[in-house]
Protein backbone atom coordinates (compact mmCIF):
# COMPACT_ATOMS: atom_id res chain seq x y z
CA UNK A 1 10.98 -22.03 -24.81
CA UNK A 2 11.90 -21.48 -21.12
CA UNK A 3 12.81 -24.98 -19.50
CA UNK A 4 11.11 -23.39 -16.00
CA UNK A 5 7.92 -23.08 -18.22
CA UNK A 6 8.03 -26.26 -18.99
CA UNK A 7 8.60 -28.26 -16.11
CA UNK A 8 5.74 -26.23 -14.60
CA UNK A 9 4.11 -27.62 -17.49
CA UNK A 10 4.73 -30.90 -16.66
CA UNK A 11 4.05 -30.76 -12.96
CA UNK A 12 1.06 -29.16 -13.81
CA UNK A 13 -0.17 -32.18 -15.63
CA UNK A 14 1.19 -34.72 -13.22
CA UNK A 15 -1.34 -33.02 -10.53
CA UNK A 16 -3.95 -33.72 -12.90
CA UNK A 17 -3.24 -37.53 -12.70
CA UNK A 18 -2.27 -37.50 -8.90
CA UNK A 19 -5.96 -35.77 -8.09
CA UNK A 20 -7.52 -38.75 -10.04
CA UNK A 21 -5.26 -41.04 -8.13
CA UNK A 22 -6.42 -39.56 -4.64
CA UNK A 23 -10.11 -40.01 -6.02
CA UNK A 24 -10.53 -43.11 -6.91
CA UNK A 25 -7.74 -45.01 -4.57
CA UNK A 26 -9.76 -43.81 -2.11
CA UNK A 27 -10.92 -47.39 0.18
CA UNK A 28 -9.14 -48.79 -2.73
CA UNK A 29 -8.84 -52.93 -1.58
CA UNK A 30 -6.58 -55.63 -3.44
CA UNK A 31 -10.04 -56.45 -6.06
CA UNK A 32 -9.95 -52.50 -6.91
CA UNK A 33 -6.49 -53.09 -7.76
CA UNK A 34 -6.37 -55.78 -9.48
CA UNK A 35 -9.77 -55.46 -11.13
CA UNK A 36 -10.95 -52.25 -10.50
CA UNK A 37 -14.03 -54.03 -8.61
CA UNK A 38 -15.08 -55.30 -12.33
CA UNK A 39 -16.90 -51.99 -12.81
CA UNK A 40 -14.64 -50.39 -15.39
CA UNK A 41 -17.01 -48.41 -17.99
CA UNK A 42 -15.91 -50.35 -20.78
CA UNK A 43 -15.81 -47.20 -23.26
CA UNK A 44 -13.06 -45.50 -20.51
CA UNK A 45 -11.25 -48.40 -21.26
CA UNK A 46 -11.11 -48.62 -24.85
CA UNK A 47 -10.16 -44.93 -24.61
CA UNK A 48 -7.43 -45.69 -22.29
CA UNK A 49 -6.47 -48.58 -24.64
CA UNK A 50 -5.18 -46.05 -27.06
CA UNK A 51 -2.76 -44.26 -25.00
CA UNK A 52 -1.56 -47.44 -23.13
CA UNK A 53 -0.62 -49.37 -26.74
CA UNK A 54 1.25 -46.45 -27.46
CA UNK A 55 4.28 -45.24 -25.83
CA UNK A 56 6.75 -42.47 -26.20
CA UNK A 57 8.77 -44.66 -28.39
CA UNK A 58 6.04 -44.80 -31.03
CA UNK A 59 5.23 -40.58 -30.27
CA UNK A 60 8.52 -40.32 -31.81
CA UNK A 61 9.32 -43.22 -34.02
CA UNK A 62 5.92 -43.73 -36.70
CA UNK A 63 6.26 -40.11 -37.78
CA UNK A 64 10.02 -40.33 -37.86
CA UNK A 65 10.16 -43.95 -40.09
CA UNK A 66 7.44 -42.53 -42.74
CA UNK A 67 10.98 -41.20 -44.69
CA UNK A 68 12.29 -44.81 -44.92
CA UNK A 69 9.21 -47.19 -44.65
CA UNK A 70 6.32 -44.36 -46.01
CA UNK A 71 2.96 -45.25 -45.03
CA UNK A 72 3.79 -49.50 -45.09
CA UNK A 73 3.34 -48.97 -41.49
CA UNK A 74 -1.01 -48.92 -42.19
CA UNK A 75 -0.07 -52.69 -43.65
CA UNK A 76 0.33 -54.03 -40.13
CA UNK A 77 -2.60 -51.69 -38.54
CA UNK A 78 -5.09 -53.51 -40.89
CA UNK A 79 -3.98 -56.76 -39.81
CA UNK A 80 -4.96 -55.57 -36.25
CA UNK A 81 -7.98 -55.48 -36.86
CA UNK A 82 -7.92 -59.34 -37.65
CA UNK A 83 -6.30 -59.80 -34.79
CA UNK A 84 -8.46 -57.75 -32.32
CA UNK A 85 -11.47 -59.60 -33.60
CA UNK A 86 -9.86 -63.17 -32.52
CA UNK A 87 -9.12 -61.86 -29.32
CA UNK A 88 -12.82 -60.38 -28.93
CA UNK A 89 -14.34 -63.85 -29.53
CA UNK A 90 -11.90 -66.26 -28.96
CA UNK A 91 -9.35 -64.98 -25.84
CA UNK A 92 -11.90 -62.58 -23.90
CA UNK A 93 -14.60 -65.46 -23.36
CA UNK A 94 -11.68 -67.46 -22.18
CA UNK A 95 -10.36 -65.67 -19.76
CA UNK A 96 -14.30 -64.48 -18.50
CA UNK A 97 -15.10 -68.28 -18.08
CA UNK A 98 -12.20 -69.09 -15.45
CA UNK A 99 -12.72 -65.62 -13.78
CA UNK A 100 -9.33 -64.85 -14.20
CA UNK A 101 -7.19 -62.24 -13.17
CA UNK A 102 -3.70 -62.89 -14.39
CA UNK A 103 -4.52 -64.85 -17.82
CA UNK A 104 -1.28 -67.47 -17.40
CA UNK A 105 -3.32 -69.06 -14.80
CA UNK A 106 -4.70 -70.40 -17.88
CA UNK A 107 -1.32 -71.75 -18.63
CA UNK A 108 -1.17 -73.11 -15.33
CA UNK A 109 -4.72 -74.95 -15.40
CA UNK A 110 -4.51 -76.44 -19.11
CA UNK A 111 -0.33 -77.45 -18.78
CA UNK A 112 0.93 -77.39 -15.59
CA UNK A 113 2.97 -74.67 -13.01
CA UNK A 114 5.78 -74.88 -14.66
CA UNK A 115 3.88 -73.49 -17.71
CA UNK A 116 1.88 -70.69 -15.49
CA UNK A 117 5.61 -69.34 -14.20
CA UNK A 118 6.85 -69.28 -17.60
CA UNK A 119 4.33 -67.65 -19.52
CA UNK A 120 3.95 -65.13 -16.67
CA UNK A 121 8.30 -65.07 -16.72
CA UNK A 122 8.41 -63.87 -20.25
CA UNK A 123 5.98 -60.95 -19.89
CA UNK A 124 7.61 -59.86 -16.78
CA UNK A 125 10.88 -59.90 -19.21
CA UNK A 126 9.45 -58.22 -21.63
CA UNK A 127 7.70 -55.89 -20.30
CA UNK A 128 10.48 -55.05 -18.18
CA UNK A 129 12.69 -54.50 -20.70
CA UNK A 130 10.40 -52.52 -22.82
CA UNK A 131 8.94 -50.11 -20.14
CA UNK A 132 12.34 -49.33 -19.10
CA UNK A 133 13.31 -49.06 -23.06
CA UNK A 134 10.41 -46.61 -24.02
CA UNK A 135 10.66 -44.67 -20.84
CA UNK A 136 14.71 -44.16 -21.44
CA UNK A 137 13.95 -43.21 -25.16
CA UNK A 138 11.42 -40.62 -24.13
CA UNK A 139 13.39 -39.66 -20.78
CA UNK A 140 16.70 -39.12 -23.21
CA UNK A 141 14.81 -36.26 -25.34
CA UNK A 142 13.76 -34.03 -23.05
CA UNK A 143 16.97 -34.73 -20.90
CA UNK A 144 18.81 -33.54 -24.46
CA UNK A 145 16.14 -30.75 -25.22
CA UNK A 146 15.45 -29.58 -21.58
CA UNK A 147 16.57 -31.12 -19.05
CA UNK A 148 20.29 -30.59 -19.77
CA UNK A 149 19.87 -27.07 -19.72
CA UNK A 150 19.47 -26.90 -15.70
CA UNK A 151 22.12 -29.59 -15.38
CA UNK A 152 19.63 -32.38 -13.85
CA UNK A 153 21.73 -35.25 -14.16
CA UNK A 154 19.62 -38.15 -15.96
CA UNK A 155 19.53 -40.48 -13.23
CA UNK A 156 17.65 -37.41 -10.71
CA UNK A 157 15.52 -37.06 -13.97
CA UNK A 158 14.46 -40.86 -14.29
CA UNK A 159 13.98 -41.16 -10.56
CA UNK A 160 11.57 -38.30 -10.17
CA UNK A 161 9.60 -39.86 -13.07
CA UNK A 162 9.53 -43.21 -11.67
CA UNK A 163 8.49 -41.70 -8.15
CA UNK A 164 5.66 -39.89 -9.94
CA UNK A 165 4.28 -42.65 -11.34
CA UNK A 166 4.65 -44.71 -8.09
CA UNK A 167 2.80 -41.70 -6.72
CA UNK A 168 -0.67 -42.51 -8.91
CA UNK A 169 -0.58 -46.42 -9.44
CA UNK A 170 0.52 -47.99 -6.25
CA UNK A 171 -2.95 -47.50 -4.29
CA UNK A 172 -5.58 -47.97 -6.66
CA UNK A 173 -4.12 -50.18 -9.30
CA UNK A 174 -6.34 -50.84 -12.25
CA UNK A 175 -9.19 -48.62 -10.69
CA UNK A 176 -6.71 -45.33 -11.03
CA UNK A 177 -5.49 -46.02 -14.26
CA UNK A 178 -8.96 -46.87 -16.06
CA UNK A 179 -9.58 -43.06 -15.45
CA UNK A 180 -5.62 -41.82 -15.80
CA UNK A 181 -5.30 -43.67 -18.98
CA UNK A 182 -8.56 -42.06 -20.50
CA UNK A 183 -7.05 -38.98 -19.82
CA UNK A 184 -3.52 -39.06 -20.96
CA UNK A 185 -4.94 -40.84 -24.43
CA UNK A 186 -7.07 -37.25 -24.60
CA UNK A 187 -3.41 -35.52 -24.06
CA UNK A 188 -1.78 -37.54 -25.92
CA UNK A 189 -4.56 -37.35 -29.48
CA UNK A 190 -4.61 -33.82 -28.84
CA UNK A 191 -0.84 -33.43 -29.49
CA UNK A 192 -0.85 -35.37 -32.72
CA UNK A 193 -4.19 -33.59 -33.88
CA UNK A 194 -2.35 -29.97 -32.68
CA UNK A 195 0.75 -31.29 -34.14
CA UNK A 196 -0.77 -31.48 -37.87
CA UNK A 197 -2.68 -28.01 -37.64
CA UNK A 198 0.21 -26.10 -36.49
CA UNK A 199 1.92 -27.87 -39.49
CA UNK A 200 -0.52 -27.29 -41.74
CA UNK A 201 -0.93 -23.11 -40.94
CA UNK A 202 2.61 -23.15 -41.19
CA UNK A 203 2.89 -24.51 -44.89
CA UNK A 204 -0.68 -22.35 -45.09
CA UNK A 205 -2.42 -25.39 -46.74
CA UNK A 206 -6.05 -25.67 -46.96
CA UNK A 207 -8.12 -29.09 -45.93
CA UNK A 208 -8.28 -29.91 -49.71
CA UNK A 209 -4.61 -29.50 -50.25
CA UNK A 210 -3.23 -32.06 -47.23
CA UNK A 211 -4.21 -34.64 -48.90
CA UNK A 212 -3.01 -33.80 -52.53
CA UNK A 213 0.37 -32.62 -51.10
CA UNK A 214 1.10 -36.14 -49.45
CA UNK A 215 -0.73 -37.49 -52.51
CA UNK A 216 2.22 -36.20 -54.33
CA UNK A 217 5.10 -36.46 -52.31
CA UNK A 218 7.80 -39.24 -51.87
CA UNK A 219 6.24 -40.55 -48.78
CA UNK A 220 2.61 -41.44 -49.16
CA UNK A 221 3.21 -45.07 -50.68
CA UNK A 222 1.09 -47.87 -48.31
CA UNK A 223 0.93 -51.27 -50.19
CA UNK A 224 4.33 -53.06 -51.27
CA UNK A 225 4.68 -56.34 -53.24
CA UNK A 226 7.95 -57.11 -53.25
CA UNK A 227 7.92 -60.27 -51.30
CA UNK A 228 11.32 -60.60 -50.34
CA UNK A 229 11.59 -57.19 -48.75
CA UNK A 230 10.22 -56.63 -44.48
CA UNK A 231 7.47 -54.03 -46.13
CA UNK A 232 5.50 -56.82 -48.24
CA UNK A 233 1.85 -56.23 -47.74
CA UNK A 234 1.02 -60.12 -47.12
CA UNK A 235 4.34 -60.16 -44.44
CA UNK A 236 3.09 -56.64 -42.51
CA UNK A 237 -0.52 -57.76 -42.92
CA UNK A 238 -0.24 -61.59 -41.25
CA UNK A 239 2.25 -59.83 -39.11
CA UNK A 240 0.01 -57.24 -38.04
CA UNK A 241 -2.57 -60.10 -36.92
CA UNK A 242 -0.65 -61.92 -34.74
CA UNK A 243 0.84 -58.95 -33.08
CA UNK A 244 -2.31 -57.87 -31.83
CA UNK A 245 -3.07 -61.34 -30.76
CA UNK A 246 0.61 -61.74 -29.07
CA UNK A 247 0.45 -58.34 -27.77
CA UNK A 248 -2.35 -57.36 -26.78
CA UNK A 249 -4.90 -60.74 -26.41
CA UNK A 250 -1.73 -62.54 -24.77
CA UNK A 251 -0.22 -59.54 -22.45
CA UNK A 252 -1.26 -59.17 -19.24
CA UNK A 253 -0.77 -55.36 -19.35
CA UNK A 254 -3.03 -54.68 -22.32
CA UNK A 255 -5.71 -57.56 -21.11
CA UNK A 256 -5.85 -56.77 -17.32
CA UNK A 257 -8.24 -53.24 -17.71
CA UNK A 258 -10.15 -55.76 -20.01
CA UNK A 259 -10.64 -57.74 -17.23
CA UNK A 260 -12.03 -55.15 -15.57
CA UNK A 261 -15.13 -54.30 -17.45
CA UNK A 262 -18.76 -55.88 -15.72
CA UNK A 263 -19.37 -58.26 -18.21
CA UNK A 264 -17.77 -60.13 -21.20
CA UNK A 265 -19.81 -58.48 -23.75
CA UNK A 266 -18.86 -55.07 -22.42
CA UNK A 267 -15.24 -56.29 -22.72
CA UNK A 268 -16.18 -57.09 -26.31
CA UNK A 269 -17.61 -54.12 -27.19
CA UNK A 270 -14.46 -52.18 -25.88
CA UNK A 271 -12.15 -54.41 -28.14
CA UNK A 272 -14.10 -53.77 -31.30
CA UNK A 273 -14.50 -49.73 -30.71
CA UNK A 274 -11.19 -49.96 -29.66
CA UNK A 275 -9.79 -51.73 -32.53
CA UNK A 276 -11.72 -49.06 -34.94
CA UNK A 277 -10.11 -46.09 -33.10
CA UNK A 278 -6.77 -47.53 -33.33
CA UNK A 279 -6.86 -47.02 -37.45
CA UNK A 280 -7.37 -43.47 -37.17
CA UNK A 281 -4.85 -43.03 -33.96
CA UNK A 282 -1.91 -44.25 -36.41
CA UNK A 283 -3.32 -42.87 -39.67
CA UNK A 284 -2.65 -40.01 -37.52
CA UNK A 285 0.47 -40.87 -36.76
CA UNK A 286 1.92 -41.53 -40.48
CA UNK A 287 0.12 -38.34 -41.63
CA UNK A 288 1.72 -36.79 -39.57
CA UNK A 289 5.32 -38.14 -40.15
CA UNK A 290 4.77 -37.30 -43.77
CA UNK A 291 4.27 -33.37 -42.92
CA UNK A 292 7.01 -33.05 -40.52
CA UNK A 293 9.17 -34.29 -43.86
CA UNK A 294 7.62 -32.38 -46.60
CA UNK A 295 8.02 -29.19 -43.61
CA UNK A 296 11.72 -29.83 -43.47
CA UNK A 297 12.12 -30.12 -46.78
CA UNK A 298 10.41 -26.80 -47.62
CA UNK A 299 12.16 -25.08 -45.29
CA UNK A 300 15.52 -26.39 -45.81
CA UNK A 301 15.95 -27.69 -42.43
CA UNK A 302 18.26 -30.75 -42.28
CA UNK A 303 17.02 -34.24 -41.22
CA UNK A 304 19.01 -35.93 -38.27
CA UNK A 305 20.86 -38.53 -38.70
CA UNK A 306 18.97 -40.39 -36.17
CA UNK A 307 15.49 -40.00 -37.35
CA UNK A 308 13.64 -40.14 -34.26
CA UNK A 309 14.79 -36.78 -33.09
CA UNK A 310 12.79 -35.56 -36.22
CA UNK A 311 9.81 -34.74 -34.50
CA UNK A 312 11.16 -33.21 -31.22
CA UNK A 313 13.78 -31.07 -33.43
CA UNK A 314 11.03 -29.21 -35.09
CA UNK A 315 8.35 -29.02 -32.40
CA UNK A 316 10.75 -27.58 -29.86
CA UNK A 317 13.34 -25.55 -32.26
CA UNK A 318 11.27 -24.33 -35.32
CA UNK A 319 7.53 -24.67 -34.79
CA UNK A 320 6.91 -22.07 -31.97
CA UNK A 321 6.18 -22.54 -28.45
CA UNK A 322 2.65 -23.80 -29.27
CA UNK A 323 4.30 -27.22 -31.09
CA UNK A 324 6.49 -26.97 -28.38
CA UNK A 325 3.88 -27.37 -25.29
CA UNK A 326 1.63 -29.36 -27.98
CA UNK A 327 4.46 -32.29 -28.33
CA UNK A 328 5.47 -32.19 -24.56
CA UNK A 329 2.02 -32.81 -24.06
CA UNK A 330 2.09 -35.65 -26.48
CA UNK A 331 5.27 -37.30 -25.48
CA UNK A 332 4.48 -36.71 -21.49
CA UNK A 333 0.85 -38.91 -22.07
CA UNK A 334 2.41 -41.01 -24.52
CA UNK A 335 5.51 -42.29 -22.36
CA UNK A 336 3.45 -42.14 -18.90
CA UNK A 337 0.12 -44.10 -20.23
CA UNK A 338 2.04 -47.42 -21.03
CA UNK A 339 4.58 -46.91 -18.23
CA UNK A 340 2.27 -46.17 -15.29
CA UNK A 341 0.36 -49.47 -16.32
CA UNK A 342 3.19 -51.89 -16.30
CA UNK A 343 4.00 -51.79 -12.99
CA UNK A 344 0.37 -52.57 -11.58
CA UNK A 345 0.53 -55.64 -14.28
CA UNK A 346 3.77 -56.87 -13.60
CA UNK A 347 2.99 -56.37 -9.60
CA UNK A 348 -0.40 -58.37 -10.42
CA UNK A 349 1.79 -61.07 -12.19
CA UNK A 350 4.04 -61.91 -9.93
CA UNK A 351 2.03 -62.10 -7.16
CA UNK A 352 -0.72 -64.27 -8.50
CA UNK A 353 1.51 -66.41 -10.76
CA UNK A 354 4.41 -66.66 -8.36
CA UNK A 355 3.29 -65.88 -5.21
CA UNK A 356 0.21 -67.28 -5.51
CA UNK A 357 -1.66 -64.52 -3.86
CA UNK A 358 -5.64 -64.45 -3.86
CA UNK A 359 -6.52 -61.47 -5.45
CA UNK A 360 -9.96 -61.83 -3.65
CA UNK A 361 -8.73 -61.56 -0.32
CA UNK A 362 -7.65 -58.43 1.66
CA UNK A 363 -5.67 -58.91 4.75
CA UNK A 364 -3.00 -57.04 5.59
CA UNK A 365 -0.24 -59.06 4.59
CA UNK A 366 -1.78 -59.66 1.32
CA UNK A 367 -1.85 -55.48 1.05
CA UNK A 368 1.55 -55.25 2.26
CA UNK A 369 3.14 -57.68 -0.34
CA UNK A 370 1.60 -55.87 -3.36
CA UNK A 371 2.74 -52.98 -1.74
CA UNK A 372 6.18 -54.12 -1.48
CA UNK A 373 6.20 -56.09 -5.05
CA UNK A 374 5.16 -52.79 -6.57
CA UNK A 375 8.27 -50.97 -5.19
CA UNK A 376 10.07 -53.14 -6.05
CA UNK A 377 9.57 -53.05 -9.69
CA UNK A 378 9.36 -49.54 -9.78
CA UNK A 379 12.97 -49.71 -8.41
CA UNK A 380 14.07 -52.10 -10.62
CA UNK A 381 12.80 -50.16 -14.07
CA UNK A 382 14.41 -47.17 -12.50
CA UNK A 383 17.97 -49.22 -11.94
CA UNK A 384 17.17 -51.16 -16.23
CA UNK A 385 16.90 -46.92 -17.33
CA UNK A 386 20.00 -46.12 -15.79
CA UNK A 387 21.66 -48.96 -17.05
CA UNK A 388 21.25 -48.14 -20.33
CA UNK A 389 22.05 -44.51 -19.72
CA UNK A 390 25.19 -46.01 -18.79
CA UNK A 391 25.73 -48.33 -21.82
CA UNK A 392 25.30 -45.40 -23.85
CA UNK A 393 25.16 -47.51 -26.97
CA UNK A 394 22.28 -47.48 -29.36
CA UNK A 395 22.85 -50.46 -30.85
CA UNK A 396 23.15 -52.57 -28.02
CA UNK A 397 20.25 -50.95 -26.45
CA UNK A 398 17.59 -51.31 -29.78
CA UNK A 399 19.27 -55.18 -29.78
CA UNK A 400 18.37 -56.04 -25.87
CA UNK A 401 14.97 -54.23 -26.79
CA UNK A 402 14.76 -56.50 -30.18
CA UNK A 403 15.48 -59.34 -27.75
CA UNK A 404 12.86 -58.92 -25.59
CA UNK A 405 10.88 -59.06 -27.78
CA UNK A 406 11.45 -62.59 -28.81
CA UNK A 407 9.58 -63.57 -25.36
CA UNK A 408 5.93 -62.72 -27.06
CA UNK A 409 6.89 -66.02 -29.92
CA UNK A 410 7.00 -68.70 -26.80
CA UNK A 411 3.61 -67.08 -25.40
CA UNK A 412 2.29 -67.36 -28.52
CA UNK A 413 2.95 -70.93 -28.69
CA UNK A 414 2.11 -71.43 -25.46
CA UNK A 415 -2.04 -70.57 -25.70
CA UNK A 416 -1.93 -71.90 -29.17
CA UNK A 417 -1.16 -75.54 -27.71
CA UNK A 418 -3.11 -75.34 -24.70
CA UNK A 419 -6.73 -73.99 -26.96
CA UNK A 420 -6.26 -75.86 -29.85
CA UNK A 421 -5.19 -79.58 -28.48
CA UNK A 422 -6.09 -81.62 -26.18
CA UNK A 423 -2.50 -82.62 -25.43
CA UNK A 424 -1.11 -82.77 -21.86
CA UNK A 425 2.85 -82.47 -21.60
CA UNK A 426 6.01 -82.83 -19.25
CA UNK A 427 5.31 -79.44 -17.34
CA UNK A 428 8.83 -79.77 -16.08
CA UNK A 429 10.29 -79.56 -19.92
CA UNK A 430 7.96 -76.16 -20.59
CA UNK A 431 10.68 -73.98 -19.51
CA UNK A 432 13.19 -75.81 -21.80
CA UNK A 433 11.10 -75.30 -25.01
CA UNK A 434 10.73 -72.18 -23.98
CA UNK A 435 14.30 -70.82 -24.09
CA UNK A 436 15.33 -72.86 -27.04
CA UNK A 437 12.67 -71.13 -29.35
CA UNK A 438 13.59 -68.08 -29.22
CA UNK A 439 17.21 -68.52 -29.59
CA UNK A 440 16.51 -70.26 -33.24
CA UNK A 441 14.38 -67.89 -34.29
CA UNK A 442 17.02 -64.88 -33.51
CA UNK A 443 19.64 -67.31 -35.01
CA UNK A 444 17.48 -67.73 -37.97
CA UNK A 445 16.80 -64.10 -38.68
CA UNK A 446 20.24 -62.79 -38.08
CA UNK A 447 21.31 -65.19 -40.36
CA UNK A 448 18.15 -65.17 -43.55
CA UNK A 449 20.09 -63.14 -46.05
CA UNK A 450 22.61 -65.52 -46.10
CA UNK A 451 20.38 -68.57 -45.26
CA UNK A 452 17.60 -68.18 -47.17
CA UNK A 453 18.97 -66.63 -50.37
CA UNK A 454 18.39 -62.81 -49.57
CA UNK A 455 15.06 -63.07 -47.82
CA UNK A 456 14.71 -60.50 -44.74
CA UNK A 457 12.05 -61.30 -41.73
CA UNK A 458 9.49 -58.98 -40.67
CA UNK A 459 7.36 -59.10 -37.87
CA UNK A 460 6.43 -62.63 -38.82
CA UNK A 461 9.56 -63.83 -36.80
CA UNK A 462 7.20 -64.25 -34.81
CA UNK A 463 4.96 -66.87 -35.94
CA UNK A 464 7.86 -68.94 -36.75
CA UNK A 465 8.85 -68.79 -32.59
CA UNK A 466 5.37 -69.74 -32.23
CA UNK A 467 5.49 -72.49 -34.16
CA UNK A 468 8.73 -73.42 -33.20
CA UNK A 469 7.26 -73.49 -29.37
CA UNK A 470 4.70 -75.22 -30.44
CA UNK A 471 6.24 -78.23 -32.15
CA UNK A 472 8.57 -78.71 -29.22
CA UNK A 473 5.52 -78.91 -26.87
CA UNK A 474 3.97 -81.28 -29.00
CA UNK A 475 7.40 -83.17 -28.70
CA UNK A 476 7.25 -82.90 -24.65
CA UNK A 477 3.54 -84.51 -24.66
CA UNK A 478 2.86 -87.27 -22.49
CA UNK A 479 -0.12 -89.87 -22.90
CA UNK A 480 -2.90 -89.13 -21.17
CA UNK A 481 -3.70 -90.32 -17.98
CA UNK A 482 -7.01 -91.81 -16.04
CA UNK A 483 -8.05 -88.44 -14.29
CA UNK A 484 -6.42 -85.74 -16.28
CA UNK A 485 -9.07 -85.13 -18.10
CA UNK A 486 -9.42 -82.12 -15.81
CA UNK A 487 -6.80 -80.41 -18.08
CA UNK A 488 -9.06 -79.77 -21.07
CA UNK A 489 -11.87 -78.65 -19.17
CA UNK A 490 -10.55 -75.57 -19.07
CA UNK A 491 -10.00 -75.11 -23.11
CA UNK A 492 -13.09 -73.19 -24.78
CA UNK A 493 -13.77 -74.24 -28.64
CA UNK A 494 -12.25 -70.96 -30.84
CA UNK A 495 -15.92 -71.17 -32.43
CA UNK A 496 -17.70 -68.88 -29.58
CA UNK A 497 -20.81 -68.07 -29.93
């Protein structure tokens, strides 16, 4: 397929998003922003949800894993939906009662500022790291499949995408990308869905005979038992629970458009339809993953070594230039629905948590520092992209992504201490407990073969930073005092109503 075609292709589709933009940041002020007004449909934002949990990264990465891990991957989506229901009745009426707009203010009301700046520190870190990570993943394939053919150097690549987005999201915020998410999640389910048909009339199989072809390949496996191995169903399950929880209930990027809705039981209601959509999304996903394989296999094409590069091999070499515009499609909602998103949450972040702007005010110096905070990060993804285009290591790049994520276990630990005790502690020390956690539990799993006589963390590294976190903030408590009893008026019961 013609690169020119393409880009058009693209550019096409970015028009799309910047004629939403221009619509609704129009009068935009710093509460559209933030909180789109609080008048977010809350069934555009469970839509949105679904593009803005998934990123290029995963486009790429669930189909490409099913030849390794099979369908275990459904293991930890069930345990979502545990998780999704906690944050629905425990987290959302939380952050509704204190009217909150960056959820570590919680932090900062229950423990102290010191608490506030770190919780909101780690997601910044985080999410940092991992925008720039998914966006340099997705950026790197169609440099490789398309861009290289023109000779656009990577960096002119990344910085066009990076302007594009700042293009859409600086004005409006949360308002814009309410309606820019819906639509990229409709891009980006239409590419799977497209993905599997062309598939599917390629291997001329019928609707009956998809399922009784996975049925009876080497891939279709879901449930594991051996408990020693990352795949055991209790491990992915539990794991799958407090991701969603950590990730989504305790992220500011994934709660902020939650925040947004009129009401908490709108915000509910978006969680729950959410959380059902989200089964099929990556059903979808695996389903697919298990087709690309069983295609290869029939054909006789050969699987790349690296295993992500599955999926873009065959769309763009072997499928026809349907797959091909299908999974450009795909890959271009996927990577720009969690990216464009970021950088409004990390702008709202920082300012509220460190800057300690009012997000109900609008002045112009209040306008002017978002402004400038959101350029700022834009610039500084950009500069984290090229980086790693420079490292040009994979495995240094997949470890400073496995890193970051160690920054959800202290979070974790965090909102567990602050809703389930009463405890006040040494604000000062937060920070402290907070680095030292997730440097054990990295030591720890690095180390478990060897440790632990052959046992291999999963995702549930994660609970164990939690907990770690947690025990040294019960270490840092102090006795309370006459006239702190302020701090627990701020903790709801888990038992809501």
């Amino acid at each position: 397929m013609s690169p020119l075609f393409i880009i058009v292709f693209i550019l096409l589709y970015f028009s799309i998003l910047l004629t939403i933009s221009w619509y609704t940041g129009r009068n935009a002020t710093s509460q559209s922003y933030y909180l789109g007004n609080k008048q977010s449909p809350w069934f555009l934002v469970a839509f949105g949800l679904i593009g803005d949990s998934l990123s290029g990264v995963t486009f790429i990465s669930i189909p490409g894993a099913v030849a390794k891990d099979q369908f275990s991957y459904m293991q930890i989506v069930l345990g979502y939906l545990v998780g999704y229901f906690v944050i629905a009745r425990v987290l959302l009426p939380l952050y509704y009662r204190l009217n909150l707009t960056s959820i570590y203010s919680y932090l900062g009301q229950r423990l102290g500022v010191s608490s506030e700046k770190t919780g909101s520190f780690f997601f910044l870190l985080s999410r940092l790291i991992g925008a720039a990570f998914r966006l340099y993943i997705s950026a790197a394939v169609l440099q490789i499949f398309i861009f290289d053919q023109w000779n656009i150097p990577f960096a002119v690549t990344s910085t066009i995408v990076i302007g594009l987005i700042l293009l859409y999201t600086y004005r409006g915020g949360i308002k814009t990308l309410v309606w820019t998410d819906s639509v990229q999640s409709l891009f980006l389910l239409t590419g799977v869905i497209f993905s599997i048909i062309v598939i599917i009339n390629t291997l001329d199989l019928g609707l009956t005979d998809i399922f009784s072809t996975i049925r009876d390949s080497k891939y279709s496996q879901v449930f594991f038992w051996d408990w020693q191995e990352k795949n055991f169903f209790f491990k992915q399950f539990l794991s799958g629970v407090f991701i969603a929880i950590v990730m989504t209930g305790l992220d500011q990027n994934m709660m902020q458009k939650n925040l947004s809705c009129k009401s908490l039981p709108d915000a509910q209601k978006n969680i729950y339809v959410y959380s059902s959509i989200s089964i099929i999304v990556n059903l979808f996903f695996v389903v697919l993953g298990a087709l690309l394989y069983i295609y290869a296999d029939a054909k006789g094409i050969g699987i790349p070594a690296k295993t992500d590069e599955l999926f873009p091999l065959l769309a763009l070499n072997h499928l026809g230039s349907f797959a091909a515009v299908v999974f450009i499609l795909g890959i271009t909602a996927a990577t720009f629905s969690s990216a464009d998103s970021v950088l409004t949450t990390l702008t709202t972040s920082f300012c509220i948590d460190f800057l300690k702007v009012n997000s109900n005010k609008e002045s112009v110096k209040e306008k002017r520092t978002r402004h400038i905070v959101h350029i700022s990060f834009a610039v500084l993804l950009l500069l984290i992209i090229i980086a790693f285009r420079e490292i040009n290591n994979d495995a240094v790049i997949n470890t400073v992504f496995k890193v970051a994520g160690y920054t959800y276990g202290p979070l974790l630990g965090l909102f567990a201490f602050g809703l389930y005790t009463k405890l006040p502690v040494k604000d000062k020390f937060v920070p402290v407990v907070c680095l030292i956690a997730p440097v054990l539990s990295y030591l720890l799993d690095s180390n478990s073969v060897k440790w632990l006589n052959g046992y291999k963390f999963g995702f549930e590294i994660l609970l164990l930073n939690g907990l770690i976190t947690f025990i040294g903030l019960w270490l840092i408590k102090r006795e309370s005092e006459k006239g702190n009893e302020t701090i627990s008026t701020v903790r709801i019961e888990p038992a809501v109503k």
